[in-house]
C-alpha atoms as a PDB file:
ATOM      1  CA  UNK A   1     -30.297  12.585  -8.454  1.00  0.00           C
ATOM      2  CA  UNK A   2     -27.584  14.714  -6.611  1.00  0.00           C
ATOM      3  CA  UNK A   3     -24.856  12.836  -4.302  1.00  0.00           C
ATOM      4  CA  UNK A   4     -25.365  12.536  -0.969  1.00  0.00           C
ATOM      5  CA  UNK A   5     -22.530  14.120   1.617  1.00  0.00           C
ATOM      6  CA  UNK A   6     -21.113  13.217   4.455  1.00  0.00           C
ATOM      7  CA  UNK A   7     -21.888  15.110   6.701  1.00  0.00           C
ATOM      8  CA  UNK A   8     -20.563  13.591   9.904  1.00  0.00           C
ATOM      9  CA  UNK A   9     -16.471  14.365  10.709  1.00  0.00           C
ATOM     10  CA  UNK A  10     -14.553  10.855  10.785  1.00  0.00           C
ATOM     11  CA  UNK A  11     -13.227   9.936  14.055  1.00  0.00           C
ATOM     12  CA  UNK A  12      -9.875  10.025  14.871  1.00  0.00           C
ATOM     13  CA  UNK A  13      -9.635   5.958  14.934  1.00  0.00           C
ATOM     14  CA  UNK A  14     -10.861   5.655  11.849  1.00  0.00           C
ATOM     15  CA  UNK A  15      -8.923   8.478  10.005  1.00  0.00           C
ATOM     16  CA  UNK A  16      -5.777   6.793  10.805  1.00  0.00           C
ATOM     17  CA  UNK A  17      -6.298   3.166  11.324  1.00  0.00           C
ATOM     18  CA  UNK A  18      -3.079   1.152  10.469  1.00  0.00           C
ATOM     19  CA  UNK A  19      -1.432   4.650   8.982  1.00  0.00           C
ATOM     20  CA  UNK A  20       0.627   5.168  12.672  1.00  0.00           C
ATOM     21  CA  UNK A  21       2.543   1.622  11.741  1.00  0.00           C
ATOM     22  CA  UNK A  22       3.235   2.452   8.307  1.00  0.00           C
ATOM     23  CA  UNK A  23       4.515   6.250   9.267  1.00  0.00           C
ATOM     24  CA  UNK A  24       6.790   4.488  11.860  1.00  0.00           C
ATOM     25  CA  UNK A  25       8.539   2.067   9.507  1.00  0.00           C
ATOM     26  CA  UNK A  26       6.831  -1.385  10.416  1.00  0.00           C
ATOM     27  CA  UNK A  27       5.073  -1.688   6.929  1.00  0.00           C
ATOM     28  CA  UNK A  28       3.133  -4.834   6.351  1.00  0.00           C
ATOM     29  CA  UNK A  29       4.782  -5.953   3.353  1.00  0.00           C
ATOM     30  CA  UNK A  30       3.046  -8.695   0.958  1.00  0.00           C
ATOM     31  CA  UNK A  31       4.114 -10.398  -2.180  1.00  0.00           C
ATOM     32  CA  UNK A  32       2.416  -9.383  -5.414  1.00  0.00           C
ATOM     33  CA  UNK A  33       2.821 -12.025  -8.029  1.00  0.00           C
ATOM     34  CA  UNK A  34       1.614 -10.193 -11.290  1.00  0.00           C
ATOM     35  CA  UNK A  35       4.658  -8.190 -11.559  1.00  0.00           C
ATOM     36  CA  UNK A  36       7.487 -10.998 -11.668  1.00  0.00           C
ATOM     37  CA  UNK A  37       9.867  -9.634 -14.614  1.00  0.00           C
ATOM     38  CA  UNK A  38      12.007  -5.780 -14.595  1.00  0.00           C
ATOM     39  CA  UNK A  39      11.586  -4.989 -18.323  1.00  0.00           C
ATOM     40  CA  UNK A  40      14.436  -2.078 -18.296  1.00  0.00           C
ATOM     41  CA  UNK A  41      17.250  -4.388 -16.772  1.00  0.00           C
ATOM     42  CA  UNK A  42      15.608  -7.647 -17.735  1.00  0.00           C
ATOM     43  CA  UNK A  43      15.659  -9.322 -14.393  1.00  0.00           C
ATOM     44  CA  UNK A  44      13.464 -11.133 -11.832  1.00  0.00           C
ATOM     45  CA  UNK A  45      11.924  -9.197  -8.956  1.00  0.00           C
ATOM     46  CA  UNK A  46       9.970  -9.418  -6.298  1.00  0.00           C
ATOM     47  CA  UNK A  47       7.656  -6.573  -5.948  1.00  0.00           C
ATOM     48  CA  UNK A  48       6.047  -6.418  -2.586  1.00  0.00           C
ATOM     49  CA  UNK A  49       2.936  -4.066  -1.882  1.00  0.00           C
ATOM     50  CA  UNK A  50       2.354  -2.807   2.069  1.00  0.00           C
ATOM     51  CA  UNK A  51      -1.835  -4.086   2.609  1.00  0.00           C
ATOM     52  CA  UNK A  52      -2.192  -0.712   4.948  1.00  0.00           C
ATOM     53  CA  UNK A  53      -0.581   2.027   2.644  1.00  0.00           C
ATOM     54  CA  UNK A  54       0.072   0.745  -0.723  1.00  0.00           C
ATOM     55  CA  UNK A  55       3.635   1.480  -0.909  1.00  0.00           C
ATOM     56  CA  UNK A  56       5.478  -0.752  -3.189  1.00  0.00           C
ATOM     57  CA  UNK A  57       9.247  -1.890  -2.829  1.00  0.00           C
ATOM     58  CA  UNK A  58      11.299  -4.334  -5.351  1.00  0.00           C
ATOM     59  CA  UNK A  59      13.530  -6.676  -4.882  1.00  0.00           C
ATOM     60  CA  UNK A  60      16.292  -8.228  -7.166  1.00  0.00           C
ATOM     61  CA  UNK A  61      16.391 -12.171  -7.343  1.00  0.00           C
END
């Protein structure tokens, strides 16, 4: 069986929901607590992960 297409055009809403924020700087920034440990300098870290984007940031203990 072939794939089915899309044929409808997204609306504008839905194209950019929550990407306006995240363009403007007011990320929604959340804690991810698999990646605890920097291998290369051998520190502690906080990674955090935005929910709308998925842009990561660290941050050194």
């Amino acid at each position: 069986m072939g794939e089915v297409v899309q044929l409808k055009r997204k609306k504008v809403l839905d194209k950019h929901k929550g990407n306006t924020l995240c363009r403007s700087g007011f990320h929604r920034w959340m804690i991810i607590k698999k990646q605890q440990f920097d291998v290369k300098q051998g520190k502690l870290i906080t990674v955090y992960q935005c929910t709308r984007c998925q842009k990561t940031k660290n941050r050194l203990l």
